[in-house]
Protein backbone atom coordinates (compact mmCIF):
# COMPACT_ATOMS: atom_id res chain seq x y z
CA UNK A 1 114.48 115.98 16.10
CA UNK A 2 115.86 118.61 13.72
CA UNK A 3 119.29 118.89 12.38
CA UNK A 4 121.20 121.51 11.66
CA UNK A 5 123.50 121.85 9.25
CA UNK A 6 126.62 123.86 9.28
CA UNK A 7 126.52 126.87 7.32
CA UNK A 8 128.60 127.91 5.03
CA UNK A 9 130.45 131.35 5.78
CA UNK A 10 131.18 134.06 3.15
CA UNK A 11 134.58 133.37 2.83
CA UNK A 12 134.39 130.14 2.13
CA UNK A 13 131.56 130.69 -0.31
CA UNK A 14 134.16 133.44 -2.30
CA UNK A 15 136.57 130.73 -2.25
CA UNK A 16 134.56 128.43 -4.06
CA UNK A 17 133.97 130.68 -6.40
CA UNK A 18 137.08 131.69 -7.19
CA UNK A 19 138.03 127.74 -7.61
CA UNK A 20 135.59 127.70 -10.04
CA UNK A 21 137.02 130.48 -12.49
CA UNK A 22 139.66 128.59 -14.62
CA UNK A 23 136.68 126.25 -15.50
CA UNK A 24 134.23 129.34 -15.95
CA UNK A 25 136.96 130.52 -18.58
CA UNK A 26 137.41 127.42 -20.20
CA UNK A 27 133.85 127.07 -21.02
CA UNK A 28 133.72 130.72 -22.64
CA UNK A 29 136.62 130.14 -24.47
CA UNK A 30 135.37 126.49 -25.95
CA UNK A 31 131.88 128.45 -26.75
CA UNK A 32 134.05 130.94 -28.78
CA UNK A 33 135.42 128.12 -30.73
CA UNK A 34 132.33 126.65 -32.00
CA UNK A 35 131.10 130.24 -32.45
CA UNK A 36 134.22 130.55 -35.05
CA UNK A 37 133.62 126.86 -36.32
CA UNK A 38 130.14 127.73 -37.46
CA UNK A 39 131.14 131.00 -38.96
CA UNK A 40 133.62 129.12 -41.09
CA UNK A 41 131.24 126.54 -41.85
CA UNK A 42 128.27 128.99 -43.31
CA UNK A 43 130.98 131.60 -44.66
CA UNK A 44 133.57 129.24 -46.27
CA UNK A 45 132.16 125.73 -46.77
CA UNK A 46 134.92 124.50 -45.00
CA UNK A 47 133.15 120.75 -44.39
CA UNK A 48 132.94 120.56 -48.20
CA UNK A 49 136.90 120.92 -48.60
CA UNK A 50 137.80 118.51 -45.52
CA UNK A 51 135.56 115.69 -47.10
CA UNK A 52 136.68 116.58 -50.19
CA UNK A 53 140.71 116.37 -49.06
CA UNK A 54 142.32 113.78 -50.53
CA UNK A 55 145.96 114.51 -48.28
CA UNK A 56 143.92 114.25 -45.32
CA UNK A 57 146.06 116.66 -44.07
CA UNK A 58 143.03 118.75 -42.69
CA UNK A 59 141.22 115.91 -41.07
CA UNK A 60 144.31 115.73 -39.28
CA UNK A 61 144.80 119.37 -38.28
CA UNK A 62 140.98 118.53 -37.34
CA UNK A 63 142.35 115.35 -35.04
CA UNK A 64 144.91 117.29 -33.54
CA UNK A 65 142.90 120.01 -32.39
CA UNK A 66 140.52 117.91 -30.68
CA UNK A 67 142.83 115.75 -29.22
CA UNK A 68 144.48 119.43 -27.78
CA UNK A 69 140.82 119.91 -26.51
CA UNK A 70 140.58 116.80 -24.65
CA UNK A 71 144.32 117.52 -22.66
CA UNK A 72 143.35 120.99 -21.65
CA UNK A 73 139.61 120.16 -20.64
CA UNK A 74 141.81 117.29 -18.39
CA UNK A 75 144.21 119.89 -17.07
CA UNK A 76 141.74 122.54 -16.05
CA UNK A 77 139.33 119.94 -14.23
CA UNK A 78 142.78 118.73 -12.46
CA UNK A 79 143.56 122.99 -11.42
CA UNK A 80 140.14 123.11 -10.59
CA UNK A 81 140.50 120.26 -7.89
CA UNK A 82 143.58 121.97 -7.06
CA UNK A 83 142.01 125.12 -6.36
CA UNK A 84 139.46 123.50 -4.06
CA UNK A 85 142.05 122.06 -1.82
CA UNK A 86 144.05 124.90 -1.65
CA UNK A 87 140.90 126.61 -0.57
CA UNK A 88 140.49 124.51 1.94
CA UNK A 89 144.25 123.96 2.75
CA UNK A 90 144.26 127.33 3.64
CA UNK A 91 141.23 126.99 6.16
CA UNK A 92 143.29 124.26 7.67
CA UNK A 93 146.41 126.21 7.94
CA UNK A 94 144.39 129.43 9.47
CA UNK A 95 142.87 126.72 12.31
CA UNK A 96 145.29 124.55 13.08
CA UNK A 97 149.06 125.89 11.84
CA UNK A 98 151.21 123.87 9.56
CA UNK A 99 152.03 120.63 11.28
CA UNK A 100 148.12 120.01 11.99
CA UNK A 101 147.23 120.21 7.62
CA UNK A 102 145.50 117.53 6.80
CA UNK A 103 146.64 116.50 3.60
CA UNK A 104 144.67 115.07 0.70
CA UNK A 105 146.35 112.40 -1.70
CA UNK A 106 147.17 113.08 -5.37
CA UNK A 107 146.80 117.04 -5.16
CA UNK A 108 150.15 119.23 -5.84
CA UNK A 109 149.07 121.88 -3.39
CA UNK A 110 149.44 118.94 -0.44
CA UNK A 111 152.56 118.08 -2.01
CA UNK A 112 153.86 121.41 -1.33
CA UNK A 113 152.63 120.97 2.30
CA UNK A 114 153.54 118.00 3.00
CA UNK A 115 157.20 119.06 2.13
CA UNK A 116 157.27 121.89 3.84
CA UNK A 117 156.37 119.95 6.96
CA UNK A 118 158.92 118.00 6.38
CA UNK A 119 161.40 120.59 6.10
CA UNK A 120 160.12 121.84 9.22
CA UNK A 121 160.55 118.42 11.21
CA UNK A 122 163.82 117.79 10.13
CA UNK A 123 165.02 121.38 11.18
CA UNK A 124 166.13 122.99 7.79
CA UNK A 125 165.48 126.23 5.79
CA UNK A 126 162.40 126.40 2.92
CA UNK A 127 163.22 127.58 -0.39
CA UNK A 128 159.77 128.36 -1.08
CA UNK A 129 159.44 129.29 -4.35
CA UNK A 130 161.63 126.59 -6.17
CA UNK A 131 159.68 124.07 -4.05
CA UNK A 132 156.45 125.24 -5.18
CA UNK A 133 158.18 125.19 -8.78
CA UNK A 134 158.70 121.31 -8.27
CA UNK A 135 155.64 120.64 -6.79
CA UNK A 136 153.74 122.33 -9.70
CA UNK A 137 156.15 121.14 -12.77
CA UNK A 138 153.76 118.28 -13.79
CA UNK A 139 151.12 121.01 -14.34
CA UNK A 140 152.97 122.85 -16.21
CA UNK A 141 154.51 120.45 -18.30
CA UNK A 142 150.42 119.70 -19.34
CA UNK A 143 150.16 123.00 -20.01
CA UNK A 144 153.20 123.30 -22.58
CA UNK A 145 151.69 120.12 -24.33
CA UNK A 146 148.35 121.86 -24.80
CA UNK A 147 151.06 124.96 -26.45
CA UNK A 148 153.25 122.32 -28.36
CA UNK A 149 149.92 121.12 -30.13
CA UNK A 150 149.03 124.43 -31.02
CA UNK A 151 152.53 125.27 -32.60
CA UNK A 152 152.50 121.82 -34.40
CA UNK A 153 148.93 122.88 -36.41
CA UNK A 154 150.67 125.92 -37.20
CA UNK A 155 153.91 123.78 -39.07
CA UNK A 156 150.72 121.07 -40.26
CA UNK A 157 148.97 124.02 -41.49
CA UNK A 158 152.04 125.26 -43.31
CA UNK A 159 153.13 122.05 -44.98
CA UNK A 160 149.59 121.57 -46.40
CA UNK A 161 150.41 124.61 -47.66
CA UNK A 162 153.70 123.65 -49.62
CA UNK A 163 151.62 121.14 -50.35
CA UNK A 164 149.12 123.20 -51.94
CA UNK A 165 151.08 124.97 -53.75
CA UNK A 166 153.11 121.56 -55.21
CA UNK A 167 150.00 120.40 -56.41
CA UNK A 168 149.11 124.38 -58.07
CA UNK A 169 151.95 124.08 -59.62
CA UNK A 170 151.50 120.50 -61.12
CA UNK A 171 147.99 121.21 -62.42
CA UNK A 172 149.22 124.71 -63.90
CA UNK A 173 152.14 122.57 -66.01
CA UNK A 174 149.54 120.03 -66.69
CA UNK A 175 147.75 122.38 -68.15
CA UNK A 176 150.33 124.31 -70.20
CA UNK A 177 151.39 121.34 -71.52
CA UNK A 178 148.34 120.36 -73.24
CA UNK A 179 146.98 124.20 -73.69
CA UNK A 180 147.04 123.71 -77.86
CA UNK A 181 146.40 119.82 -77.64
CA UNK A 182 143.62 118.40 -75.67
CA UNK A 183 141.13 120.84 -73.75
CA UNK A 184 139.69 117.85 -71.42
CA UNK A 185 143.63 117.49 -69.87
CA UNK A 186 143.83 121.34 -69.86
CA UNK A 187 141.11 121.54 -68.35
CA UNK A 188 141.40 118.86 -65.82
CA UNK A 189 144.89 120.32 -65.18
CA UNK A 190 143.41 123.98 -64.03
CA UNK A 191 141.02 122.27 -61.67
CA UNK A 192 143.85 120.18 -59.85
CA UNK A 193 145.53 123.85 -59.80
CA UNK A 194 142.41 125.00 -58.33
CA UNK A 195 142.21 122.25 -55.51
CA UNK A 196 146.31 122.68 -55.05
CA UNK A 197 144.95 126.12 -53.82
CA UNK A 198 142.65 125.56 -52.02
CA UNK A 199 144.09 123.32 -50.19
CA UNK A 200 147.06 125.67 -49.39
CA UNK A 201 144.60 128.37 -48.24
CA UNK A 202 142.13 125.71 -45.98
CA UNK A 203 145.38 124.62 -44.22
CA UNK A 204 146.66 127.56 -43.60
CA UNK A 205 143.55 128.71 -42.04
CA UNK A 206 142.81 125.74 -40.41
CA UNK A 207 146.36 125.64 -39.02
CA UNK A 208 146.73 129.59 -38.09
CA UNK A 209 143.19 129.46 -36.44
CA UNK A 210 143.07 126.34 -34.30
CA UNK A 211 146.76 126.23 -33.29
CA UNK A 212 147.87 129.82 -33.50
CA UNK A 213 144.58 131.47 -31.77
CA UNK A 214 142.26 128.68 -30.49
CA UNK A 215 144.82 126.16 -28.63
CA UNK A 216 147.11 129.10 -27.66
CA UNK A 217 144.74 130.60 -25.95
CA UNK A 218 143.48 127.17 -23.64
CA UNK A 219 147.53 126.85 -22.94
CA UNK A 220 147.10 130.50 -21.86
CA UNK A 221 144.29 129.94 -19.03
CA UNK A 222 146.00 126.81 -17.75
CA UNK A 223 149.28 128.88 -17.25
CA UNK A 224 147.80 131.73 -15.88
CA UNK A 225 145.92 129.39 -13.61
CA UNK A 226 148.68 127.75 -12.77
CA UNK A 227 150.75 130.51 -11.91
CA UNK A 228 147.87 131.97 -9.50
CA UNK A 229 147.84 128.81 -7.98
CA UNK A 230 151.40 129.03 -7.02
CA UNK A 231 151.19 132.91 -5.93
CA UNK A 232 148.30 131.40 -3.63
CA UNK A 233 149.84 128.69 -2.10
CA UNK A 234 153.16 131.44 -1.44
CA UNK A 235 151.10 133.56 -0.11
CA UNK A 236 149.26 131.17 2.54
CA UNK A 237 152.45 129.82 3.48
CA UNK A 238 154.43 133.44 3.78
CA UNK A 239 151.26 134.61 5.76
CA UNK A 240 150.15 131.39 7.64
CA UNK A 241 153.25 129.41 8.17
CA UNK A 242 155.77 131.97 8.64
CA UNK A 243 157.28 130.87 11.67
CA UNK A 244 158.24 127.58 10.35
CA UNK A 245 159.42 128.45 6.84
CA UNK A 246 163.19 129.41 8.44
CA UNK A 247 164.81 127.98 11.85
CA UNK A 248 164.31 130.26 14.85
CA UNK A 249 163.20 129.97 18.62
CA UNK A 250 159.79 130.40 17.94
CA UNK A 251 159.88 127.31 15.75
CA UNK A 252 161.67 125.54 17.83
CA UNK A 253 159.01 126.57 20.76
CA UNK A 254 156.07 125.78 18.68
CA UNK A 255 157.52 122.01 17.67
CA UNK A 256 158.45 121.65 21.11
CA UNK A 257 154.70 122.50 22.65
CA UNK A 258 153.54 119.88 19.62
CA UNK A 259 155.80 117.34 21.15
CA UNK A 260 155.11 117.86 24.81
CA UNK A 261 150.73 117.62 23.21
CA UNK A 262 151.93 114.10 21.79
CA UNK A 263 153.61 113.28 25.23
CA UNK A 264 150.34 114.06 26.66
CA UNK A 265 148.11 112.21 24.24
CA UNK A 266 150.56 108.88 24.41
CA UNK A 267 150.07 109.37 28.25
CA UNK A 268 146.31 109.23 28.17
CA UNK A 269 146.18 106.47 25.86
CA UNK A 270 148.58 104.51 28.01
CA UNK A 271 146.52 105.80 31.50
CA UNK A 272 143.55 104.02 29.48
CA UNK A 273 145.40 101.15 28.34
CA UNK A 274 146.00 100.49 32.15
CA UNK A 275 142.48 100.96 33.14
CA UNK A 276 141.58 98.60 30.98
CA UNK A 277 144.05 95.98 31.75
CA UNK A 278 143.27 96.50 35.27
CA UNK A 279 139.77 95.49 34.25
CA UNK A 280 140.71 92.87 32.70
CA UNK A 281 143.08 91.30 35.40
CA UNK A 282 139.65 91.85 38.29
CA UNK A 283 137.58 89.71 35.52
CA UNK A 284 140.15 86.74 35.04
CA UNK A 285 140.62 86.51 38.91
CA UNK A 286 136.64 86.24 39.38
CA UNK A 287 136.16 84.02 36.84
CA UNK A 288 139.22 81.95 38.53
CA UNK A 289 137.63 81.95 42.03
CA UNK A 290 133.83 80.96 40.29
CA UNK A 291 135.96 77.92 38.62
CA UNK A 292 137.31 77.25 42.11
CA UNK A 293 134.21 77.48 43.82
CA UNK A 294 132.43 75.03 41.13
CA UNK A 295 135.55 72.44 41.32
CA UNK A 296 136.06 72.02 45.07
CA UNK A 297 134.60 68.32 46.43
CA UNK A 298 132.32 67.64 48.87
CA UNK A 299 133.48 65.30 51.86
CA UNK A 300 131.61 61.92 50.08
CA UNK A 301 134.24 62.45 47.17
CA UNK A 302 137.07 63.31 49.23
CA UNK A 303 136.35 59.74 51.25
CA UNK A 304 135.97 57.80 48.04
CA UNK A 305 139.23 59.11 46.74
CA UNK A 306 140.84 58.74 49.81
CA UNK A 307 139.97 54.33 49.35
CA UNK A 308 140.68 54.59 46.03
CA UNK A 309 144.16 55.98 46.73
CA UNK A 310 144.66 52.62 49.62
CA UNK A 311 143.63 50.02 46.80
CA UNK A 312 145.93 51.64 44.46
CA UNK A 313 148.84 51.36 47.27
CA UNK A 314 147.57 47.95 48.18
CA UNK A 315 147.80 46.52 45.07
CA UNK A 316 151.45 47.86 44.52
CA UNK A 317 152.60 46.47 47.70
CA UNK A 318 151.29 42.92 46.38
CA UNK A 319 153.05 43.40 43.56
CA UNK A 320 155.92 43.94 45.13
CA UNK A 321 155.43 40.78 47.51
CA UNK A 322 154.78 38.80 44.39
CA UNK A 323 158.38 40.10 42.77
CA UNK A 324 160.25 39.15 45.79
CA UNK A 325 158.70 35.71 45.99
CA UNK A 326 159.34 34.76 42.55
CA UNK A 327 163.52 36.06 43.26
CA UNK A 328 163.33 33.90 46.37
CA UNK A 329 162.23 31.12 44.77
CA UNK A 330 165.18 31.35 41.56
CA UNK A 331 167.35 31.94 44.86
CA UNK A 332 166.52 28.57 46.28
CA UNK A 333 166.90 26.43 43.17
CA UNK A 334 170.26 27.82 42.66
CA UNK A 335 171.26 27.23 46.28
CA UNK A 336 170.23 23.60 45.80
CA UNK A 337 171.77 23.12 42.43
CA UNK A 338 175.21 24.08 43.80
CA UNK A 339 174.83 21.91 46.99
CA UNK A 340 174.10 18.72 44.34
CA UNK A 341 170.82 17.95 45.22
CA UNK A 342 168.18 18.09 42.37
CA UNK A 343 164.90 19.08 42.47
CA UNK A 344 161.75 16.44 42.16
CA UNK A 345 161.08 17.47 38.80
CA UNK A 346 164.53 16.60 37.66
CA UNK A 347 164.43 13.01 39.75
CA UNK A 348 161.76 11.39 38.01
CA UNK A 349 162.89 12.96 34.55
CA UNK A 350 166.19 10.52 35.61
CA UNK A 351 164.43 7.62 36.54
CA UNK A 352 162.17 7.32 33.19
């Protein structure tokens, strides 16, 4: 037996691999970055300065870039998911129309949908583009993080340098100070000059590269992918869904021919629901008339229930006989005890 499996069409193959290009980006731009990590690492011997910090202030321009790394490699695998299902959103929307979507949980493309549909059921008028706005804030919001990161090594990267130059300008007094006196503390005092600027130049380059170029540029591709997502979603909606995006009479015709299919499906599931308890009603009445048939006596048990039924009717009436002896007999000793005569029981109790 041989199976075949469905192919996939052209379109949808172009689909997927446009989904796939805001992660296609990400990876060239992350491949730039360690391109211009190991460039400063062979030109500048900037891993001998960051151990060498004793501010830590680059090991933390260092923590916050990677921690802006981690968000946007988050938020573009999220858009990419999103970009799948609105691939295949719109494939749903082509083939079935708007009210026959079906949605998928946790995506802000079905979000969209699903309020649109709503909107649609309840009669009113879509504002398209603020609702896909909305729908798509929490992706954007990600996005601006990624960008607030990136402007916060640029400030980091500009303190260290104040810093820097405090320290420059600490060593250089140091140094003046004890320029005729002691050599060691002069010289001692140039070097902590030295590292002051150093450290002013490493942070600003650290700062100005990794926030100002490097994160800036991830913030960019989840905007722009963001953005393209939304024109995308418009667009299907505008193209696929236009008769139920404002309230006319071919709206109201096509939610009327959905109601009158729902009629029709409730109908055939109560048409079966009959059926079946029909079926169910011809069982229960055989099974009563094969309990019947097994229960009914023969004409030996009918006769033996018949003389059980006399005894039983017998031995009330004796009881009964019985009960109006024993009154007849408290009758009589009354009768006898009025008239003065006593019983013989009573006589020879008198005579003892």
């Amino acid at each position: 037996m041989t199976i075949h499996k469905p192919s996939m069409s052209p379109n949808q193959s172009a689909l997927d691999q446009s989904s796939l290009k805001t992660f296609a980006l990400w990876i060239v731009w992350s491949a730039v970055c360690v391109t211009v990590f190991i460039q400063l690492y062979h030109s500048s011997d900037i891993m001998t300065f960051i151990q060498q910090d004793q501010l830590h202030v680059t090991w933390v321009l260092v923590a916050v870039f990677g921690l802006g790394v981690l968000v946007s490699f988050v938020h573009v695998t999220l858009l990419t998911f999103e970009w799948f299902s609105s691939s295949r959103l719109q494939n749903r929307l082509i083939r079935h129309g708007l009210q026959g979507v079906k949605l998928e949980r946790f995506r802000a493309t079905s979000r969209l949908i699903e309020s649109i549909q709503h909107i649609d059921h309840s009669g009113g008028k879509v504002d398209l583009s603020a609702l896909s706005t909305v729908e798509f804030s929490s992706h954007m919001r990600m996005s601006r993080v990624v960008g607030l990161m990136g402007s916060l090594l640029i400030t980091m990267g500009l303190v260290g340098t104040v810093l820097g130059l405090t320290m420059t300008l600490t060593g250089l007094n140091g140094a003046l100070a004890n320029i005729s006196s002691d050599g060691m503390a002069m010289l001692l005092g140039i070097r902590s000059a030295m590292e002051g600027m150093g450290m002013a130049f490493y942070t600003t380059l650290l700062g100005s590269i990794m926030g100002g170029i490097l994160l800036r540029v991830f913030a960019y591709i989840t905007d722009n992918s963001i953005e393209a997502l939304q024109d995308k979603m418009t667009r299907c909606c505008m193209v696929y869904a236009a008769t139920n995006l404002h309230p006319s009479p071919q709206r109201d015709f096509q939610v009327l021919s959905q109601v009158i299919e729902g009629m029709e499906g409730r109908m055939k599931s109560l048409n079966q629901s009959l059926y079946e308890s029909k079926a169910a009603m011809r069982d229960f009445a055989e099974e009563m008339q094969t309990l019947k048939a097994s229960t009914k006596m023969s004409d030996d048990d009918d006769e033996i229930f018949k003389q059980i039924a006399v005894h039983r009717h017998y031995a009330k009436v004796l009881r009964y006989e019985l009960s109006l002896q024993k009154q007849l007999a408290n009758f009589k000793q009354r009768l006898l005890a009025a008239m003065g005569f006593q019983s013989t029981k009573h006589r020879s109790a008198d005579s003892e």
